[in-house]
C-alpha atoms as a PDB file:
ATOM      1  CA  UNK A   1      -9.224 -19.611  22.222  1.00  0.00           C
ATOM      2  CA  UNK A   2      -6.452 -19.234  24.343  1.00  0.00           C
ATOM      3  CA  UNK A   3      -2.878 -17.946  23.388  1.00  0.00           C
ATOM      4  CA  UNK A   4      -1.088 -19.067  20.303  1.00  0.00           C
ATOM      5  CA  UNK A   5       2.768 -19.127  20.083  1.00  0.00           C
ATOM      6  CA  UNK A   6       4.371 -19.430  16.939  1.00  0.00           C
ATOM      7  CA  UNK A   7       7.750 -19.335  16.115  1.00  0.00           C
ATOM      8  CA  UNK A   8      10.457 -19.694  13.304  1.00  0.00           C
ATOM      9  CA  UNK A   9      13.800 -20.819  12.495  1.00  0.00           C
ATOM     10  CA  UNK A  10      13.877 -20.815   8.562  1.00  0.00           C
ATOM     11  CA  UNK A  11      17.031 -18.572   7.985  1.00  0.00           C
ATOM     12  CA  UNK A  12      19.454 -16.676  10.216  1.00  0.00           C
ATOM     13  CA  UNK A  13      17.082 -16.028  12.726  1.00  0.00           C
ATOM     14  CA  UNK A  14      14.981 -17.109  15.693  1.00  0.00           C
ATOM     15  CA  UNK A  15      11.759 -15.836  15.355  1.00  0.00           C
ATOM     16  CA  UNK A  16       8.525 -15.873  17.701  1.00  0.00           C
ATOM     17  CA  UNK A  17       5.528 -14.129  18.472  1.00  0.00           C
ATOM     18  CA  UNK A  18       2.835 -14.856  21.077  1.00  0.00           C
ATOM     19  CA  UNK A  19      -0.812 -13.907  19.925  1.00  0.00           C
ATOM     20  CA  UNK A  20      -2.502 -12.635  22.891  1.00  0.00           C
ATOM     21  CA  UNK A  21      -5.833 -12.254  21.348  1.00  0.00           C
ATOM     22  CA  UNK A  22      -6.037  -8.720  21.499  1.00  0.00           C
ATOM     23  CA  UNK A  23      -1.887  -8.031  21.096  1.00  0.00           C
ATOM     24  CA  UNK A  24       0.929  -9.567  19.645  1.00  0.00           C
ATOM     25  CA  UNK A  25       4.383  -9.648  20.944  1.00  0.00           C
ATOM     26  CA  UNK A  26       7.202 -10.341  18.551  1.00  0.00           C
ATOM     27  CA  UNK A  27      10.530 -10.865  18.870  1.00  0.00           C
ATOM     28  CA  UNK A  28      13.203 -11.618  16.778  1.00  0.00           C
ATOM     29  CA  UNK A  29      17.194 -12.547  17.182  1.00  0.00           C
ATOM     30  CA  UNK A  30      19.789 -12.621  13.919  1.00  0.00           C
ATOM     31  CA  UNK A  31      21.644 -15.517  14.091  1.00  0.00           C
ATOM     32  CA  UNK A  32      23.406 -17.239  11.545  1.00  0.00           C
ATOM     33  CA  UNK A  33      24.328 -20.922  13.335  1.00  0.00           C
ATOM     34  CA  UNK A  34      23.015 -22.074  16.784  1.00  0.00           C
ATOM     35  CA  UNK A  35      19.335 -22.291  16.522  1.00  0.00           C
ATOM     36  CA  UNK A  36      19.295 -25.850  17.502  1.00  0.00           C
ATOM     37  CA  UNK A  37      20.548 -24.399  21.274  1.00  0.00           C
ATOM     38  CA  UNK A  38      18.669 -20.881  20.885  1.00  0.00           C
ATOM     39  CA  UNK A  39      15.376 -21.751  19.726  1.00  0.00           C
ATOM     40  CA  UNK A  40      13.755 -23.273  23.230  1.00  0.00           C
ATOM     41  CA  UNK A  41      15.626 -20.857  25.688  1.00  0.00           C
ATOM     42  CA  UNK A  42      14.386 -17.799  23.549  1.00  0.00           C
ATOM     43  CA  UNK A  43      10.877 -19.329  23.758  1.00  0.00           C
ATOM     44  CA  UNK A  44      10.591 -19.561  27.456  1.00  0.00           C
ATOM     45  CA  UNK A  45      12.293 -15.690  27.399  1.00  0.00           C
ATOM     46  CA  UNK A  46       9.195 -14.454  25.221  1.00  0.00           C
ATOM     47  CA  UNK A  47       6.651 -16.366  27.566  1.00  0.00           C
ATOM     48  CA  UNK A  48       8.579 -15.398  31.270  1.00  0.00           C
ATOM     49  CA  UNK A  49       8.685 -11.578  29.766  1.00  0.00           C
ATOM     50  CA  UNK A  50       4.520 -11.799  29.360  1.00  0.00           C
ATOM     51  CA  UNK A  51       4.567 -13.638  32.755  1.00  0.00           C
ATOM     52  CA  UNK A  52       3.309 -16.677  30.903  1.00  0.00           C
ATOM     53  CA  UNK A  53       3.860 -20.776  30.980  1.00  0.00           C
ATOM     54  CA  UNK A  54       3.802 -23.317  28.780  1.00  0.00           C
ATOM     55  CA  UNK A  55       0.895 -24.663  29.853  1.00  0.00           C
ATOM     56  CA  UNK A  56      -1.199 -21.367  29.133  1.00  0.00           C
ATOM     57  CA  UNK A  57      -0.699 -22.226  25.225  1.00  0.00           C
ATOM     58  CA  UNK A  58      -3.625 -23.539  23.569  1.00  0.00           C
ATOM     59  CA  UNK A  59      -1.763 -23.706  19.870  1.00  0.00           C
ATOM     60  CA  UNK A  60       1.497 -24.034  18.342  1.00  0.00           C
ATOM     61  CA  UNK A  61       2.074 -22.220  15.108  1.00  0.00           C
ATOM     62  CA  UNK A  62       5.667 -23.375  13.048  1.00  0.00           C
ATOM     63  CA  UNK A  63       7.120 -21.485   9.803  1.00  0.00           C
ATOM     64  CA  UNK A  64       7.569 -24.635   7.557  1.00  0.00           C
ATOM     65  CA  UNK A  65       9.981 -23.074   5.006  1.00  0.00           C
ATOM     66  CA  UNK A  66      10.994 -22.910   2.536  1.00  0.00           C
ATOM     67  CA  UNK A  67      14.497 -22.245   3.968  1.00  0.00           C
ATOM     68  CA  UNK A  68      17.890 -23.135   5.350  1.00  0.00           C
ATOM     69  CA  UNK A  69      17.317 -27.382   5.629  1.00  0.00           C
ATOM     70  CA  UNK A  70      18.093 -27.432   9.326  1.00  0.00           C
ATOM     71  CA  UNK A  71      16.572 -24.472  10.253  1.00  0.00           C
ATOM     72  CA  UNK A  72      13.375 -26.061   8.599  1.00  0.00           C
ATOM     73  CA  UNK A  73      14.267 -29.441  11.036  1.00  0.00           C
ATOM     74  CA  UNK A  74      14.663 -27.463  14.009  1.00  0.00           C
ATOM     75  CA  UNK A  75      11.810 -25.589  14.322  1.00  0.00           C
ATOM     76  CA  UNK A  76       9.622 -28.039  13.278  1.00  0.00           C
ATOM     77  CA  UNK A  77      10.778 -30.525  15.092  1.00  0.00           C
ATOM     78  CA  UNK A  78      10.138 -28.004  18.269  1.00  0.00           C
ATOM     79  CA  UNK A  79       6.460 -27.729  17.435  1.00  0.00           C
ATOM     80  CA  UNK A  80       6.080 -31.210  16.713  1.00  0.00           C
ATOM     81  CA  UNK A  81       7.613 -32.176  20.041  1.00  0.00           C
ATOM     82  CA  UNK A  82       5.577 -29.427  22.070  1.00  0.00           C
ATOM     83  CA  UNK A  83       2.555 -30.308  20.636  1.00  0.00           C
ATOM     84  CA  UNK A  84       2.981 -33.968  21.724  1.00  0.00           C
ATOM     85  CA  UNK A  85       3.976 -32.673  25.073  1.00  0.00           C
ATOM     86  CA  UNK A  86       1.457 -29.884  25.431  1.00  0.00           C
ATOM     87  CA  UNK A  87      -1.301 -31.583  24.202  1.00  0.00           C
ATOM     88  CA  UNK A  88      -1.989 -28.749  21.870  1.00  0.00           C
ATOM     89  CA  UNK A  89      -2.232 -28.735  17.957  1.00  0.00           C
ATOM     90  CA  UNK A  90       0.515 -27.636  15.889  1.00  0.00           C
ATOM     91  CA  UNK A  91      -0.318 -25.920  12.658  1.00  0.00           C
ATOM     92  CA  UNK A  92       2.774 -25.344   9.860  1.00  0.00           C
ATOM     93  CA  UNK A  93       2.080 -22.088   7.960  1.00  0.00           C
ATOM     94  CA  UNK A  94       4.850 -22.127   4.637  1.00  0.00           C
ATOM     95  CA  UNK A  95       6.585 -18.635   4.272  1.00  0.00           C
ATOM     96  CA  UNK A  96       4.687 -18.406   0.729  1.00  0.00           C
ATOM     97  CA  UNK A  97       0.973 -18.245   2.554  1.00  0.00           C
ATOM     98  CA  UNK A  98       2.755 -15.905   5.710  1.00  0.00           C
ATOM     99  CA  UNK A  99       3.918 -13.444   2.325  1.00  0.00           C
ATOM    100  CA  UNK A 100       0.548 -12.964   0.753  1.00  0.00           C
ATOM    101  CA  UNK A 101      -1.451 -12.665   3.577  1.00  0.00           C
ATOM    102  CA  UNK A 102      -3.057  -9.494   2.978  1.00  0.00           C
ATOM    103  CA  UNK A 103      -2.863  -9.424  -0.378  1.00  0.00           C
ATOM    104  CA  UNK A 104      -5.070 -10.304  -3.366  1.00  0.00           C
ATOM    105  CA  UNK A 105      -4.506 -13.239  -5.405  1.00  0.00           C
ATOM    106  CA  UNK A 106      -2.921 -14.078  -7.911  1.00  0.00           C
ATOM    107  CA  UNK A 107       0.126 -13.398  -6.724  1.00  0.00           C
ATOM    108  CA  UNK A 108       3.301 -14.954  -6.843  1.00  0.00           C
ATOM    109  CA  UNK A 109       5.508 -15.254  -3.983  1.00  0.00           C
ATOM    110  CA  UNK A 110       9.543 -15.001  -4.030  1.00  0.00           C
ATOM    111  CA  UNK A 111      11.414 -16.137  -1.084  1.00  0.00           C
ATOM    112  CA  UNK A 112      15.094 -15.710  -1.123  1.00  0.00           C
ATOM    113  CA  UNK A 113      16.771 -18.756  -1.812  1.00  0.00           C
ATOM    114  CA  UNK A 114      21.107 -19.642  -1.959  1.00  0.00           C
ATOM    115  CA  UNK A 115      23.173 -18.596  -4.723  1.00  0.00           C
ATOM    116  CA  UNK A 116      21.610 -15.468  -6.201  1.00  0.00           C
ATOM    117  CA  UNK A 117      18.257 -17.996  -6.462  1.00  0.00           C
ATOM    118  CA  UNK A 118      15.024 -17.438  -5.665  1.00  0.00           C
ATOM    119  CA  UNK A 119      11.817 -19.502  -3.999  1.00  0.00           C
ATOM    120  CA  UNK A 120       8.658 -18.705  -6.120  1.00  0.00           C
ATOM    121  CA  UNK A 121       5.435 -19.666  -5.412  1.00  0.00           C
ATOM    122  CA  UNK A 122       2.209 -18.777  -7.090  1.00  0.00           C
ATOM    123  CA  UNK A 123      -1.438 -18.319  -4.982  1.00  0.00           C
ATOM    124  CA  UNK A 124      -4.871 -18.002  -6.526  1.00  0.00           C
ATOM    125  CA  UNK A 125      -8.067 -18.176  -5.178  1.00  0.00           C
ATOM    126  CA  UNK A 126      -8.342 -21.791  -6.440  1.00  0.00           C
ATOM    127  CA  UNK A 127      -4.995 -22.689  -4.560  1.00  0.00           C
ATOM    128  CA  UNK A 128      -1.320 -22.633  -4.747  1.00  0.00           C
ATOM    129  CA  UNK A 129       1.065 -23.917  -7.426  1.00  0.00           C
ATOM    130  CA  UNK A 130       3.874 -26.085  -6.510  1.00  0.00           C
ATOM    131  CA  UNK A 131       6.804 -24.119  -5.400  1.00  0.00           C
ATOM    132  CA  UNK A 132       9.792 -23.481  -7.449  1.00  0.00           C
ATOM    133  CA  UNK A 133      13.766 -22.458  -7.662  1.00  0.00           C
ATOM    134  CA  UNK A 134      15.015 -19.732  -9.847  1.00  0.00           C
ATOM    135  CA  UNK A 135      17.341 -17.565 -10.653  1.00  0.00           C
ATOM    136  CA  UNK A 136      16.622 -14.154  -9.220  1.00  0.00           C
ATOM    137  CA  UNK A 137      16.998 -12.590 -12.797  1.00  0.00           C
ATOM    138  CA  UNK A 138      14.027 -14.335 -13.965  1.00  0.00           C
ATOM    139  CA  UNK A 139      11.061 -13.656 -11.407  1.00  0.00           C
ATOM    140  CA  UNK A 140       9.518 -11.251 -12.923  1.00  0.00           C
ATOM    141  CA  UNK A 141       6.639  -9.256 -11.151  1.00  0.00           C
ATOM    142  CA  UNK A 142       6.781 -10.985  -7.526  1.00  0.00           C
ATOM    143  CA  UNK A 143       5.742  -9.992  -4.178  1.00  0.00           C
ATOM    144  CA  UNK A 144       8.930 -10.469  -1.884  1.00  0.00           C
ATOM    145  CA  UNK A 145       8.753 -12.284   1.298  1.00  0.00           C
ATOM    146  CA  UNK A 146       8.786 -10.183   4.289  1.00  0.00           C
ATOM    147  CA  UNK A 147      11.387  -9.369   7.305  1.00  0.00           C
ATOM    148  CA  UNK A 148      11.534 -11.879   9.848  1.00  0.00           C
ATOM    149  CA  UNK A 149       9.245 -10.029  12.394  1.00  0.00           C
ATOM    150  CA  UNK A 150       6.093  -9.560   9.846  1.00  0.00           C
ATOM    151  CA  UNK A 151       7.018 -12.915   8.650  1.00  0.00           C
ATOM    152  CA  UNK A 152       6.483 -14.972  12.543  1.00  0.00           C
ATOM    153  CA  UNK A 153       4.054 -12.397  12.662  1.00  0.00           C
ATOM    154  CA  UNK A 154       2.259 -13.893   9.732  1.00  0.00           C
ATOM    155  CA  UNK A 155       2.713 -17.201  11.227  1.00  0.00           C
ATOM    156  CA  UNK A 156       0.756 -16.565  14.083  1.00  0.00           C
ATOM    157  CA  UNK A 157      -2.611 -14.956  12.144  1.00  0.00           C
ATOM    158  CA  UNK A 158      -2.849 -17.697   9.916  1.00  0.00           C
ATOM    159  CA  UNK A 159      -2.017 -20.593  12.682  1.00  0.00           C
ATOM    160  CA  UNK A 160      -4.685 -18.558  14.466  1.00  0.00           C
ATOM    161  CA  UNK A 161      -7.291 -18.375  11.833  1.00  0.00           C
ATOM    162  CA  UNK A 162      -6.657 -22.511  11.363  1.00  0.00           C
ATOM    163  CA  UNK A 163      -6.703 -23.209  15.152  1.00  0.00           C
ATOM    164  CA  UNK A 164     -10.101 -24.656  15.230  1.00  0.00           C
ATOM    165  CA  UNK A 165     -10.025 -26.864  12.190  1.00  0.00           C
ATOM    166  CA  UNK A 166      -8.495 -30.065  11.608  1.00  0.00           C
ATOM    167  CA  UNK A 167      -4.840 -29.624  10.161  1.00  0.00           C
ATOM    168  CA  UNK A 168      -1.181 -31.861   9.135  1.00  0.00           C
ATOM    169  CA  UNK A 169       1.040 -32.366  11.231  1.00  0.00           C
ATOM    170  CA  UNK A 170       3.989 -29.530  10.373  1.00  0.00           C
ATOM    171  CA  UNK A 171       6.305 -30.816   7.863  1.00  0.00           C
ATOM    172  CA  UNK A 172       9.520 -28.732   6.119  1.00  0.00           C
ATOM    173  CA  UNK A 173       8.648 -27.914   3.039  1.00  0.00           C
ATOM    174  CA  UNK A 174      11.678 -28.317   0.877  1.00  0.00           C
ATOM    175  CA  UNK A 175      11.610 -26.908  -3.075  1.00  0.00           C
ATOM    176  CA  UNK A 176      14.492 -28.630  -3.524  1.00  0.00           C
ATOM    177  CA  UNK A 177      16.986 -31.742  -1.932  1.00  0.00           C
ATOM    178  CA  UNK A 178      19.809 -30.791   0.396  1.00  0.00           C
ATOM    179  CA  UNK A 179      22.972 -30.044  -0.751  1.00  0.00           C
ATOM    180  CA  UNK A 180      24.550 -32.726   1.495  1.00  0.00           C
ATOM    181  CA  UNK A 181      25.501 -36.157  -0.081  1.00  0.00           C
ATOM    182  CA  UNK A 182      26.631 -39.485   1.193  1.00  0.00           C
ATOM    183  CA  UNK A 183      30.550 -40.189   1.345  1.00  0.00           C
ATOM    184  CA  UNK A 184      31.702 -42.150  -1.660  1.00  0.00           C
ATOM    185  CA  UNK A 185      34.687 -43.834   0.497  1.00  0.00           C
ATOM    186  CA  UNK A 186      33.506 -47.260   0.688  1.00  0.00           C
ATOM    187  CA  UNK A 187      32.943 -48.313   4.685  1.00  0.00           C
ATOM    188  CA  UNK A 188      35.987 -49.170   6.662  1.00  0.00           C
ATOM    189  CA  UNK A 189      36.724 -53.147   7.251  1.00  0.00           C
ATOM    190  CA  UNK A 190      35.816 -54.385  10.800  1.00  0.00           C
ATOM    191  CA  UNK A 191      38.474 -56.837  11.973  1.00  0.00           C
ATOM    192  CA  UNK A 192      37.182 -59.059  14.338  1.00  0.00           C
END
């Protein structure tokens, strides 16, 4: 296989990482709004700095959350539109699965979530459990998410490892709905 760039936009941060097959190169930029106008710029940087193009990728790895709801949108939305353009799978890899990568299940996961709240997910060999929200005082014995570098890291293995085989089309995966609600003002009157 040929190179593999994944990438992820999940919380206040751009992420990436290029798997070169025998290296990685990660890189990572705190940011807490502007991802939308970061995330494709800082891509091209990462592949220009390895003297790389687009067309060199054979794979597209995404972080699908959970996360920040248009963080999620953005960088999925990036992977779904390169892989269209690329002709190259995309493969979503959830934070949960980039967490317990090299570690033995059961375990469960806790990504951190708004308003002292956590994201909790539990893996077994048989499979995962359908994520949850909690409070952060009640999750127990949990294996905390990583950084953001060992996190896109992550991303890339495990999009790696899945390269070959059939796989979803990325989709956010969101534990909970957004916080943003219609407007209750009733629609203004069009006079004609």
């Amino acid at each position: 296989m040929r190179l593999l760039l994944a990438f992820d936009s999940s919380a206040a941060h751009c992420a990436a990482a290029l798997h070169l097959g025998d290296r990685m190169v990660a890189r990572v930029e705190p940011m807490a709004k502007g991802q939308a106008e970061r995330l494709m710029p800082f891509l091209e940087e990462l592949l220009q700095h390895e003297g790389l193009a687009w067309g060199d990728l054979a794979a597209i790895g995404v972080g699908t959350g959970p996360g920040n709801f248009t963080g999620l949108r953005i960088g999925v939305s990036a992977a779904r539109g390169l892989s269209l353009g690329l002709g190259i799978p995309a493969i979503g890899v959830s934070g949960f699965e980039a967490a317990a990568l090299e570690h033995p299940r059961p375990v469960t996961v806790a990504l951190p979530a708004p308003r002292d709240h956590l994201w909790l997910q539990r893996l077994t060999d048989a499979g995962a459990e359908a994520p949850r929200l909690a409070p952060a005082a009640e999750a127990g014995e949990v294996l905390y998410g990583p950084e953001p570098e060992a996190l896109v890291r992550a991303i890339a293995r495990i999009a790696r490892e899945r390269a070959g085989t059939p796989q979803p089309r990325p989709a956010p995966l969101y534990v909970r709905p957004a916080d943003a609600a219609p407007p209750r003002d009733p629609a203004p009157v069009l006079i004609e």
